[in-house]
N, C-alpha and C. Protein backbone atom coordinates (compact mmCIF):
# COMPACT_ATOMS: atom_id res chain seq x y z
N UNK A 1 -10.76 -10.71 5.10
CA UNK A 1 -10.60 -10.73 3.67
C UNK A 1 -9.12 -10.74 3.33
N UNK A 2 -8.70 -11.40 2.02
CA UNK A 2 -7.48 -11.14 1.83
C UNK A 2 -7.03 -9.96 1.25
N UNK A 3 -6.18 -9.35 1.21
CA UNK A 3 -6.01 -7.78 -0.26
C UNK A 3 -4.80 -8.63 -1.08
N UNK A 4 -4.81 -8.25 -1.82
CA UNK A 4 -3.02 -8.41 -2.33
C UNK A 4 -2.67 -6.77 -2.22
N UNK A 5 -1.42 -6.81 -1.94
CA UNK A 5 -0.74 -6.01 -2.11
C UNK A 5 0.60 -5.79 -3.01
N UNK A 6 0.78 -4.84 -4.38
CA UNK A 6 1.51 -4.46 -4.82
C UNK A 6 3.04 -3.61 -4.61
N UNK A 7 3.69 -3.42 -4.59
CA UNK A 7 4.90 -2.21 -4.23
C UNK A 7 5.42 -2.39 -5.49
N UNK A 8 5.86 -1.40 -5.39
CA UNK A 8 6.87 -0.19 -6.70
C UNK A 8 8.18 0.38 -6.60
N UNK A 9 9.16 -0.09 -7.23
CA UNK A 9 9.73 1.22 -7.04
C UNK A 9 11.01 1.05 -5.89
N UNK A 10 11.05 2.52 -4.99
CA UNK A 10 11.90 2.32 -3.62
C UNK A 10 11.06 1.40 -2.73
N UNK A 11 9.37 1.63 -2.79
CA UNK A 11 8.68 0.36 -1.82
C UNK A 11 8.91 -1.05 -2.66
N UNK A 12 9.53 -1.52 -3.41
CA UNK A 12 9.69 -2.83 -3.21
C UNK A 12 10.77 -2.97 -2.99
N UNK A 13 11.88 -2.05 -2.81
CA UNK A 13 13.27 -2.11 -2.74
C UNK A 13 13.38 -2.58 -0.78
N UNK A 14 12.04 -1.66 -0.17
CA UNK A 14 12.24 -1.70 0.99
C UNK A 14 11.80 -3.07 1.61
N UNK A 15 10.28 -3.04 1.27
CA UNK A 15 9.75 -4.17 1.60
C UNK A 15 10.72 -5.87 1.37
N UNK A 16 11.48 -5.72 -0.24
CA UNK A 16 12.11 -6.75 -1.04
C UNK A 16 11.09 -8.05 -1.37
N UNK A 17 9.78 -7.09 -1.49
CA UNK A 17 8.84 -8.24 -2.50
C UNK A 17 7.99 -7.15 -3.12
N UNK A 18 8.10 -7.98 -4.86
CA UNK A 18 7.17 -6.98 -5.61
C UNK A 18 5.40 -7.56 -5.08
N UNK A 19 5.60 -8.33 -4.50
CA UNK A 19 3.52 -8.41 -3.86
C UNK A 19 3.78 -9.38 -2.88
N UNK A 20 2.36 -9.00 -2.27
CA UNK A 20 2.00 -9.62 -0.78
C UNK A 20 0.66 -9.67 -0.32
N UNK A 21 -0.16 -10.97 0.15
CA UNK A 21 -1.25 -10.68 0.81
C UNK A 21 -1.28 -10.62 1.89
N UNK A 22 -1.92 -10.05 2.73
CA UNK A 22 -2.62 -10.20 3.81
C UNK A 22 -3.91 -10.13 4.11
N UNK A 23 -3.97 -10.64 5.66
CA UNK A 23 -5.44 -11.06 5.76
C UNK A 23 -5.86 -9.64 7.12
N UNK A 24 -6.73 -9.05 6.23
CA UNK A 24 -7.24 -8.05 7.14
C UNK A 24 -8.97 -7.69 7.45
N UNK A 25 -9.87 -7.16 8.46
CA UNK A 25 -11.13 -7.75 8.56
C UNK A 25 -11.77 -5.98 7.66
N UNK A 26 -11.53 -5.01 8.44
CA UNK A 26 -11.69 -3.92 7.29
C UNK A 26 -11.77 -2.89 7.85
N UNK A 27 -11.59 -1.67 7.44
CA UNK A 27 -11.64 -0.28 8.15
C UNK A 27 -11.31 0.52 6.74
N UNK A 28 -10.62 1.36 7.49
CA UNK A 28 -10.21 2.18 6.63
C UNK A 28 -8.69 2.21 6.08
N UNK A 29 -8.25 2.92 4.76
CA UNK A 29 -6.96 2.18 4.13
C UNK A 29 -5.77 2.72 5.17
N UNK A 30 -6.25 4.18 5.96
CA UNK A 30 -5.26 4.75 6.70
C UNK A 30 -4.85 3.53 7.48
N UNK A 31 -6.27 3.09 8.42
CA UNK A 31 -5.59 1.66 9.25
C UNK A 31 -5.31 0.70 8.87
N UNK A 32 -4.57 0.12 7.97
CA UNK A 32 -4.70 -0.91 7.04
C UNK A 32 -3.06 -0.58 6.93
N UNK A 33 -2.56 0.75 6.18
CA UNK A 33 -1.21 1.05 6.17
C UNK A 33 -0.48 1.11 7.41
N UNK A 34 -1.35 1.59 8.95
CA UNK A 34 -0.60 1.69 9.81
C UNK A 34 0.37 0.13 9.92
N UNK A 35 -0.79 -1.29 9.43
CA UNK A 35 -0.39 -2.31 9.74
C UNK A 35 1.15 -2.73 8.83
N UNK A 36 0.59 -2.10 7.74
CA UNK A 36 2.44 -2.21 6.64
C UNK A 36 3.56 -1.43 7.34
N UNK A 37 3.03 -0.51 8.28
CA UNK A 37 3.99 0.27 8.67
C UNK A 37 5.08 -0.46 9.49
N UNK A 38 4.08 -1.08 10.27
CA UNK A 38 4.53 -1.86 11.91
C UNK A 38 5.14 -2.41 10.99
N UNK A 39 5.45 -4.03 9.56
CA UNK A 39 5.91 -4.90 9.37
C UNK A 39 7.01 -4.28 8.51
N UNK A 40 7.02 -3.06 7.41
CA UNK A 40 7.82 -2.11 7.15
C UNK A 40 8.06 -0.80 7.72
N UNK A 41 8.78 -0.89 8.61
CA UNK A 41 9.08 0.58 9.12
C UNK A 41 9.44 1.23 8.46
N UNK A 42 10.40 1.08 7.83
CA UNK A 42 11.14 1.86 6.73
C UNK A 42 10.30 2.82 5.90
N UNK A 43 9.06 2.31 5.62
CA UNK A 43 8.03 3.02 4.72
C UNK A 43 7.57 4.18 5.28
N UNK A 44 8.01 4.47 6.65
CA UNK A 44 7.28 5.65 7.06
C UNK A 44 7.96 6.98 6.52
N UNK A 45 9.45 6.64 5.98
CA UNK A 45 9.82 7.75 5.44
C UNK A 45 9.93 7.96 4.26
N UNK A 46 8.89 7.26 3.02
CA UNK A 46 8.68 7.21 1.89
C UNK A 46 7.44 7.82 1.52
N UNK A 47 7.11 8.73 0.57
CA UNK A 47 6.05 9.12 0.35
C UNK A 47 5.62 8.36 -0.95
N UNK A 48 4.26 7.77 -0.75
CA UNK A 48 3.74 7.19 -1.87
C UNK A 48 2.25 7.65 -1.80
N UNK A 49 1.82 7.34 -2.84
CA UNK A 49 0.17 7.10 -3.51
C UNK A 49 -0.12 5.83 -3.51
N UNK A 50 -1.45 5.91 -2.81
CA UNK A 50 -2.22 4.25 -2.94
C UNK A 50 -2.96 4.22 -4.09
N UNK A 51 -3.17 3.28 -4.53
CA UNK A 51 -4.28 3.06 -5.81
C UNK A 51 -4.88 1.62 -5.13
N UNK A 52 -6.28 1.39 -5.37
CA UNK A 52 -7.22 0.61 -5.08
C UNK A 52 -7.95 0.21 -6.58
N UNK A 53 -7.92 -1.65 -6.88
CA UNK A 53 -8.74 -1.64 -7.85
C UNK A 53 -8.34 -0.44 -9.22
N UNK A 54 -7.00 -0.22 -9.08
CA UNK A 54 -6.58 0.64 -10.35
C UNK A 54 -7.01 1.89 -10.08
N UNK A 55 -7.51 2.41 -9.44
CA UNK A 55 -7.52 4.27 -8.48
C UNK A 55 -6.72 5.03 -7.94
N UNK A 56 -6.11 5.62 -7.69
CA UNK A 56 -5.55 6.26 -6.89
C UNK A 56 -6.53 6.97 -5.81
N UNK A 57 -6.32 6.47 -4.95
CA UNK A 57 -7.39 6.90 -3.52
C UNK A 57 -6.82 8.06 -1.93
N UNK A 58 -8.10 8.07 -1.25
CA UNK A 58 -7.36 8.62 -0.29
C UNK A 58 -7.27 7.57 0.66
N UNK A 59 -6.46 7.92 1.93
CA UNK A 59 -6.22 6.95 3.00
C UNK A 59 -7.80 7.12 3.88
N UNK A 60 -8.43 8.18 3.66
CA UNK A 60 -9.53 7.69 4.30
C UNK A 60 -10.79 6.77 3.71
N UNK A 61 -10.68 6.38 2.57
CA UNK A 61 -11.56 5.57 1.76
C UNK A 61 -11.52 4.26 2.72
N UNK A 62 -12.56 3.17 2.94
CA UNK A 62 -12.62 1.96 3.13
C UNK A 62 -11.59 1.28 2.13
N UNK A 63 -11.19 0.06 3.14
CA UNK A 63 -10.37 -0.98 1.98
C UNK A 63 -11.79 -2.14 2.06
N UNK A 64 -11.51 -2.23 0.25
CA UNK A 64 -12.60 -2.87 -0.26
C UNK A 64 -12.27 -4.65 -0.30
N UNK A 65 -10.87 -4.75 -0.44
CA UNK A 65 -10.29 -6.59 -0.66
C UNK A 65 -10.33 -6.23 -1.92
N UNK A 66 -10.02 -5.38 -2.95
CA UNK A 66 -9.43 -5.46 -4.09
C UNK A 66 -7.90 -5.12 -3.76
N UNK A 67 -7.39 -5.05 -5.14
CA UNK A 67 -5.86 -5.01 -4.94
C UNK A 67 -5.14 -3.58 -4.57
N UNK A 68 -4.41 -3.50 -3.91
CA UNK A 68 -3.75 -2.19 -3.44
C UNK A 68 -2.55 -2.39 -3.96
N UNK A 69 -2.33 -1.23 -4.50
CA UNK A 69 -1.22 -1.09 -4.79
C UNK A 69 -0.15 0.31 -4.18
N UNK A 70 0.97 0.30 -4.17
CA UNK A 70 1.78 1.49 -3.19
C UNK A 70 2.45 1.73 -4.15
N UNK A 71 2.69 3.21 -4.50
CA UNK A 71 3.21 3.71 -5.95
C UNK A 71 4.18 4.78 -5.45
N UNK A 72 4.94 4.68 -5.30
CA UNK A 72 6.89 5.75 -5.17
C UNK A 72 5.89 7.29 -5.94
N UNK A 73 6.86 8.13 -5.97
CA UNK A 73 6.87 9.29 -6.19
C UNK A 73 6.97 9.13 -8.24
N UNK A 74 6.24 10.09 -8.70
CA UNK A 74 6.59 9.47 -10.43
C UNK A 74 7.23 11.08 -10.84
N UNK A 75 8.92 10.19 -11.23
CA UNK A 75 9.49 11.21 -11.88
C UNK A 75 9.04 11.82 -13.14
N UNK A 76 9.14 13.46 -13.48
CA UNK A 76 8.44 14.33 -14.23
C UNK A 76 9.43 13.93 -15.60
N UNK A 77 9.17 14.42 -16.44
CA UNK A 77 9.96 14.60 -17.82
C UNK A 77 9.69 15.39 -18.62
């Protein structure tokens, strides 16, 4: 399936694209990020929130092939 993928923030600063698909067959979102990890290393020392389909999820949820998105830390005010 394809996902798109979104970044935000310091993750698009790292990555240097605000979106991206890839083609992945399916598991879970934990294994799914390990694969962003390998192509962004950098991300391993960023803490973010995933959102799925507009959710904010856990890494153990299935990835569904809706859109993921990777969301930075959200400053308070």
């Amino acid at each position: 399936m394809e996902i798109t993928v979104k970044y935000f923030g310091q993750i698009a600063e790292i990555t240097q694209k605000k979106e991206e698909t890839f083609l992945y067959s399916e598991g879970l979102i934990s294994e799914f990020i390990e694969e962003v990890y390998e192509k962004y290393p950098g991300l391993k020392s960023v803490n973010f929130k995933i959102a799925q389909a507009q959710q904010l999820i856990s890494t153990q949820e299935k990835v569904t092939g809706e859109e993921l998105a990777l969301l930075p830390p959200f400053a308070g005010g």
